[in-house]
Protein backbone atom coordinates (compact mmCIF):
# COMPACT_ATOMS: atom_id res chain seq x y z
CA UNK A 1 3.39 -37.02 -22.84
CA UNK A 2 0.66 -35.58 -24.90
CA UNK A 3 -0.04 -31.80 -25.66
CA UNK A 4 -2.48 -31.30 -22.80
CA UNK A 5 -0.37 -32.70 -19.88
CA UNK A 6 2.58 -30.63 -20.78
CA UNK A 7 0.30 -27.24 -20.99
CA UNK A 8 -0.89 -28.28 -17.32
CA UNK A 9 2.41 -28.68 -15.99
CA UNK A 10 3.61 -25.79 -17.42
CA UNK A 11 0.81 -23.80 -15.97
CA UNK A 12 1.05 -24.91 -12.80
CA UNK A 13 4.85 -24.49 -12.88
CA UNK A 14 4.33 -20.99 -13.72
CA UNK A 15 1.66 -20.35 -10.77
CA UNK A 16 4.20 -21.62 -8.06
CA UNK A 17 7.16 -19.34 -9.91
CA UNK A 18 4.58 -16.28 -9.59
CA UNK A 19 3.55 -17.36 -5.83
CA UNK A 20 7.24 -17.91 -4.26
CA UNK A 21 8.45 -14.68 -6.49
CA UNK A 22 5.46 -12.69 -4.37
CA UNK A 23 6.32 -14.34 -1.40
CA UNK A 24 9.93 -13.02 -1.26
CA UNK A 25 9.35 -9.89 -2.73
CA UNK A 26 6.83 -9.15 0.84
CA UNK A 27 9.35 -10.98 3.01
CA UNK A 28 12.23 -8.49 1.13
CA UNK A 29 10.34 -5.36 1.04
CA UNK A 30 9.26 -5.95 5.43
CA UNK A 31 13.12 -6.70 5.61
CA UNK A 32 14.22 -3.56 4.45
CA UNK A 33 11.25 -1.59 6.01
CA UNK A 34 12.52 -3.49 9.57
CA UNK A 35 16.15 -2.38 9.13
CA UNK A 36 15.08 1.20 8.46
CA UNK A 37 13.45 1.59 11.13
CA UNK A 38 15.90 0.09 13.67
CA UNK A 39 18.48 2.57 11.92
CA UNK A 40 16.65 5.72 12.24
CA UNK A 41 15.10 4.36 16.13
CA UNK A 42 19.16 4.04 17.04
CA UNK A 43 20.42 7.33 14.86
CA UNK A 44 17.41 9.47 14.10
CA UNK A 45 19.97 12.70 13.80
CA UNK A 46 22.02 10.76 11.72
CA UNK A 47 19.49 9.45 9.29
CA UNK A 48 19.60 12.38 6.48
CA UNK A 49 18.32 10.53 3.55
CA UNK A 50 15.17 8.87 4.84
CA UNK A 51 13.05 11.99 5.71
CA UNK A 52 14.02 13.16 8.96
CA UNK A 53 14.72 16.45 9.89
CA UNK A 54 18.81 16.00 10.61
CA UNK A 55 21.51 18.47 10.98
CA UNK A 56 23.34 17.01 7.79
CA UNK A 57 21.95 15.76 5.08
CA UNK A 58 19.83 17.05 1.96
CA UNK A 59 17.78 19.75 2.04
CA UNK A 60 13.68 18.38 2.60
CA UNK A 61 12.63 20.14 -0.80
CA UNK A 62 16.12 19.32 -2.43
CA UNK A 63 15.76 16.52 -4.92
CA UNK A 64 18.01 13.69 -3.37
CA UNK A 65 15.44 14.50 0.01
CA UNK A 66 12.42 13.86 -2.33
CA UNK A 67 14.18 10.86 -4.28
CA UNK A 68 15.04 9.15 -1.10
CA UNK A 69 11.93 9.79 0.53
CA UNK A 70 10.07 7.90 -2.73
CA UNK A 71 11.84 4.79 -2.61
CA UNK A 72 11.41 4.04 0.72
CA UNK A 73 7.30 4.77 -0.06
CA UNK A 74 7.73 3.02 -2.93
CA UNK A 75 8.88 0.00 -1.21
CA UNK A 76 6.38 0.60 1.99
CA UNK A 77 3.66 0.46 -0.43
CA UNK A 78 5.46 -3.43 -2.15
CA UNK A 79 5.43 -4.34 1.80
CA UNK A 80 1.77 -3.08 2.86
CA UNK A 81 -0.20 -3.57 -0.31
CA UNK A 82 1.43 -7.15 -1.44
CA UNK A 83 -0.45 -9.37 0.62
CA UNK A 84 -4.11 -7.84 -0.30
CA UNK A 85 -2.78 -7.95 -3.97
CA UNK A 86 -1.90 -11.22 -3.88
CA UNK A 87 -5.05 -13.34 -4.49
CA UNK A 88 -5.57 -10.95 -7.32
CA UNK A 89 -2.06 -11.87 -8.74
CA UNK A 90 -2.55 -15.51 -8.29
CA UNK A 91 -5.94 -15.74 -9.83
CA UNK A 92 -4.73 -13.34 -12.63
CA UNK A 93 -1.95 -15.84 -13.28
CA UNK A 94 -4.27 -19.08 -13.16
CA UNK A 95 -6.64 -17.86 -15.53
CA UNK A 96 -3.41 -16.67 -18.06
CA UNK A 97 -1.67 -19.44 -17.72
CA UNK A 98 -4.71 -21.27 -18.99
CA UNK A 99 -5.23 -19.20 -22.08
CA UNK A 100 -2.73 -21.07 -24.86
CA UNK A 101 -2.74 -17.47 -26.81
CA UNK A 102 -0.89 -15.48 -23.48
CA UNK A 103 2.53 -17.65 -23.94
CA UNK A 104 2.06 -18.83 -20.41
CA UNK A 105 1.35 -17.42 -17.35
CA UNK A 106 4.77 -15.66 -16.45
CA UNK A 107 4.80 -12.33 -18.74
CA UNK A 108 1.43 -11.48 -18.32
CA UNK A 109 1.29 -11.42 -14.83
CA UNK A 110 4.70 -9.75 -14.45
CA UNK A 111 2.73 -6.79 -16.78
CA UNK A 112 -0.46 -7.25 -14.47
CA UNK A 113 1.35 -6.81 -11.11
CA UNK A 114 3.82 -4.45 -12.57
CA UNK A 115 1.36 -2.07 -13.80
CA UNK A 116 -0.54 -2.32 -10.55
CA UNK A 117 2.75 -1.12 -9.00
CA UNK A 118 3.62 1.18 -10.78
CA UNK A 119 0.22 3.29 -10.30
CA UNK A 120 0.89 2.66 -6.31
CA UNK A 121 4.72 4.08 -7.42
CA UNK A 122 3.45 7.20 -8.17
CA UNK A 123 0.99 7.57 -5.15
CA UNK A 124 4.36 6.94 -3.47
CA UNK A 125 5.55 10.11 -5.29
CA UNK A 126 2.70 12.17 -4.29
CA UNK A 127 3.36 10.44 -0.15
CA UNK A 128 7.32 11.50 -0.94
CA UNK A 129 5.78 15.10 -1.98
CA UNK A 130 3.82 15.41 1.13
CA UNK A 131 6.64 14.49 3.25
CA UNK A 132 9.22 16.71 1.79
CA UNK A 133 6.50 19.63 2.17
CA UNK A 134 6.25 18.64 5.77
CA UNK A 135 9.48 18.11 6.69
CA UNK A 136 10.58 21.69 5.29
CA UNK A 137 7.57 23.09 7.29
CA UNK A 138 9.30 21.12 10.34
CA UNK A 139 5.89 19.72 10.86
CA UNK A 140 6.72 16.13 11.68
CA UNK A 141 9.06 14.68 14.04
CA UNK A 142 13.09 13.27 13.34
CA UNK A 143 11.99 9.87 14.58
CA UNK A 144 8.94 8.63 13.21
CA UNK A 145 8.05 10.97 10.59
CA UNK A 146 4.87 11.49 12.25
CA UNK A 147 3.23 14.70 11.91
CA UNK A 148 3.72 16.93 15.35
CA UNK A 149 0.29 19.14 15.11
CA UNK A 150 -2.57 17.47 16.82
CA UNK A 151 -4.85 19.57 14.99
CA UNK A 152 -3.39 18.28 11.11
CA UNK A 153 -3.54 14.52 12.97
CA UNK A 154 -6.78 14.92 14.02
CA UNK A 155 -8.16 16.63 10.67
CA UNK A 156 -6.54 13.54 8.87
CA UNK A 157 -8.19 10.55 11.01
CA UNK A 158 -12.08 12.45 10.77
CA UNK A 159 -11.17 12.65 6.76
CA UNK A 160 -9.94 8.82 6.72
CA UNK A 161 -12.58 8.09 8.81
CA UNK A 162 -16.00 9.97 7.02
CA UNK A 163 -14.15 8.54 3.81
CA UNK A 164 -14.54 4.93 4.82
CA UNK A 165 -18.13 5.44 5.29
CA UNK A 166 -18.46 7.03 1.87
CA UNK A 167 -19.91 5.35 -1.15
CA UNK A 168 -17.33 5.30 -3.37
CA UNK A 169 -14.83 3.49 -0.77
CA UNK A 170 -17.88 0.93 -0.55
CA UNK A 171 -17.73 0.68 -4.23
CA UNK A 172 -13.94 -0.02 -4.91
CA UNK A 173 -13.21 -2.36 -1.58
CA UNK A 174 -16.49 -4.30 -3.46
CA UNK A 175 -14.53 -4.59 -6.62
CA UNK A 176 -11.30 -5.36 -4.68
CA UNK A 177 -13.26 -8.26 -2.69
CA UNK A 178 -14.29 -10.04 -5.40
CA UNK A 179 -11.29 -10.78 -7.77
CA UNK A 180 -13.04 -13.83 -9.64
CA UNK A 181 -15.89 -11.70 -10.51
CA UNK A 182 -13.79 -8.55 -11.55
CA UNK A 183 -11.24 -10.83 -13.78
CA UNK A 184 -14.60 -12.19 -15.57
CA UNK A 185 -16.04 -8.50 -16.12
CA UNK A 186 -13.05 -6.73 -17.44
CA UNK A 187 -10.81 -9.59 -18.99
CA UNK A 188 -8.67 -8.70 -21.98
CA UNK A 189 -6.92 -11.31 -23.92
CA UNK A 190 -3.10 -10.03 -24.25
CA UNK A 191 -0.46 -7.82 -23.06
CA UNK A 192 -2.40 -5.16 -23.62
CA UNK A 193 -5.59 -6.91 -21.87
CA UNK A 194 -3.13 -7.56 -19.13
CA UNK A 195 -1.39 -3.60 -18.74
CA UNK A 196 -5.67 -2.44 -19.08
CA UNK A 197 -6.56 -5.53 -16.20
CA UNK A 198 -3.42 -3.47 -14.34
CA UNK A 199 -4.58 -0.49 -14.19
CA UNK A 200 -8.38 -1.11 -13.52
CA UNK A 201 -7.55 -3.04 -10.16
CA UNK A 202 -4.77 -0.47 -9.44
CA UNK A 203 -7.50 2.39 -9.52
CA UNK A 204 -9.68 0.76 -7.40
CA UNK A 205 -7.27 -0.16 -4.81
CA UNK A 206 -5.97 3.40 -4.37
CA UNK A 207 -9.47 4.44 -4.28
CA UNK A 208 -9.97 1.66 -1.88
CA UNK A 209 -7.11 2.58 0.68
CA UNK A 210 -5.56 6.10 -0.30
CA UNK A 211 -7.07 7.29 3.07
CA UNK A 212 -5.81 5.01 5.26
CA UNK A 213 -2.31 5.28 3.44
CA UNK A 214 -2.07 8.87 4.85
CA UNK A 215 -2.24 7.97 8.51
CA UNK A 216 0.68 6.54 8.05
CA UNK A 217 1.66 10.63 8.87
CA UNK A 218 -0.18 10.22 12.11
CA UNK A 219 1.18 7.28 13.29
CA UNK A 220 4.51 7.47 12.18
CA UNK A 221 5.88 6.50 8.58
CA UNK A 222 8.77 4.82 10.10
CA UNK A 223 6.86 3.08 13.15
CA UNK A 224 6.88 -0.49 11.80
CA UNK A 225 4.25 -0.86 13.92
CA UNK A 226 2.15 1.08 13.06
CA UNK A 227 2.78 0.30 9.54
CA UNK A 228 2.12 -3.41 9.94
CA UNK A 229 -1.39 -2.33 11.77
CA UNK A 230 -2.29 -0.65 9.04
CA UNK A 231 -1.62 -3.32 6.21
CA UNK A 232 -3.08 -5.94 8.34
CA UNK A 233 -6.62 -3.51 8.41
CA UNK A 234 -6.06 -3.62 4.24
CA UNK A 235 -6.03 -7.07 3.93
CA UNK A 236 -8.72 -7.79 6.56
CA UNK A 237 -10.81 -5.42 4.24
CA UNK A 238 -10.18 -7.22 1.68
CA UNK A 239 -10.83 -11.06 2.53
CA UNK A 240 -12.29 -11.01 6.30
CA UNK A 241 -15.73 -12.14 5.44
CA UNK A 242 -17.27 -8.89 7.62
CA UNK A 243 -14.82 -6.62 5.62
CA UNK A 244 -17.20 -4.10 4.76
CA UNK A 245 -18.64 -3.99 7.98
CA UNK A 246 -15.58 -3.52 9.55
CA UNK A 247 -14.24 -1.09 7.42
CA UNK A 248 -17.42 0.95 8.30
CA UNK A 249 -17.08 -0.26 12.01
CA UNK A 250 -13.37 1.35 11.79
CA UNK A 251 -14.25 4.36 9.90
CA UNK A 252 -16.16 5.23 13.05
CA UNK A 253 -13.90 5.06 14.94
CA UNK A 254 -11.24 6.81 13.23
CA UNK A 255 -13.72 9.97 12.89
CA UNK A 256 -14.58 9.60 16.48
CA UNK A 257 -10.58 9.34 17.31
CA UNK A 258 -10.24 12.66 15.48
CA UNK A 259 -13.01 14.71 16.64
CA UNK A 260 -11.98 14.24 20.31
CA UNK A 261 -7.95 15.18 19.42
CA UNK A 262 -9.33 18.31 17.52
CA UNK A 263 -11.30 19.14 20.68
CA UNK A 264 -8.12 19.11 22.51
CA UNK A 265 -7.79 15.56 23.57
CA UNK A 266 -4.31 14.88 22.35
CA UNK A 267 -4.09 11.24 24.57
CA UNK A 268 -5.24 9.22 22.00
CA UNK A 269 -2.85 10.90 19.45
CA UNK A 270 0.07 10.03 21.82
CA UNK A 271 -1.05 6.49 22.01
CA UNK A 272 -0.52 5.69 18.31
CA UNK A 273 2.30 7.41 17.79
């Protein structure tokens, strides 16, 4: 077999390793987000380290509150932001695996997607933050971990919502929409081309979704469905051909859904959570 064969196979070999490794990383990370939440749905009182408000347990602003409350963000954010990422990931790995000076397709990806995790890691610290700061203020319920005040719910769907009509969210879910074209733009030979590629799409993804990560206080952080809702409206953004438009369509409505439960129209607020 000559040189050329052997560098295809080994290429594509690598691009099936990366897609089945993403594949049961999601499958994993939904898993462990479904078990949760049957746990705390069965024995919310009982549920101390997950960000409840229970009788026993660690203290909200203690550290073990705050340390468990960021790994189970952490891993909401593997679960909700994999799929979106994915094409990314995939293309990221195609084009590596065809470059003879990366040493295959395997360890720069594993930097790319790492990196891109790890910035959505420490949004997950800020999320683990907010919660501990709510839960001390006993502002958000034992169950769900959704917040309790209409009036905070409300003020967070008309922010989510203006900020999906906002220029810079237009900006970012363009770059995010358009992997092929932001791989050619920024491409970096390297590891280090790889950790920079990592970081770029990172930033642009939080910039892309940060907002609609925080209703995940209105709806519930533990209500796997509203979870799944939400990452289903992230990827639809992302790839649904009217993504745009519907992100615009859905921005809205979110401001409209918040204005009304600020006016004192706490049905709708009921309904999600």
């Amino acid at each position: 077999m000559t040189e050329a064969p052997i560098l295809t196979a080994v290429v594509r070999r690598d691009r099936w390793i990366v897609a089945i490794a993403l594949g049961l990383i999601c499958a994993l990370a939904w898993a462990w987000l479904a078990g949760q939440a049957r746990e705390m749905a069965a024995a919310p009182a009982a549920m101390g380290g997950m960000g409840a408000m229970p009788t026993t347990g660690p203290a909200p602003l203690s550290l073990a509150y705050i340390a468990s409350a960021f790994a189970m963000w952490a891993l909401m954010m593997v679960a909700m932001m994999l799929p979106s990422a994915a094409p990314m990931i995939l293309l990221y790995a195609r084009i590596a695996g065809g470059t003879r000076t990366q040493g295959g397709a395997l360890p720069p990806t594993l930097l790319f997607a790492s990196v891109y995790f790890a910035v959505w890691a420490a949004v997950s610290g800020l999320a683990a933050l907010a919660q501990a700061g709510l839960a001390a203020a006993r502002a958000i319920s034992m169950m769900k971990l959704a917040i309790d005040d209409a009036r905070i719910s409300g003020a967070l769907l008309l922010i989510a919502g203006l900020y999906q009509l906002t220029p810079l969210k237009g900006a970012c879910l363009g770059r995010c929409r358009a992997p092929l074209v932001f791989v050619a733009q920024h491409w970096r030979p390297g590891l280090p081309g790889a950790i920079r590629l990592g970081l770029l799409h990172a930033s642009y993804c939080v910039g892309c979704c940060w907002a609609l990560m925080s209703l995940l206080f209105v709806g519930g952080v533990m209500n796997l469905a509203w979870v799944a809702i939400l990452a289903l409206i992230v990827l639809l953004e992302k790839v649904a051909p009217l993504g745009l438009i519907g992100a615009r369509l859905l921005g809205l409505a979110a401001a409209a859904l918040g204005a009304a439960i600020l006016a004192g129209w706490p049905a709708p607020l009921h309904a999600l959570q």
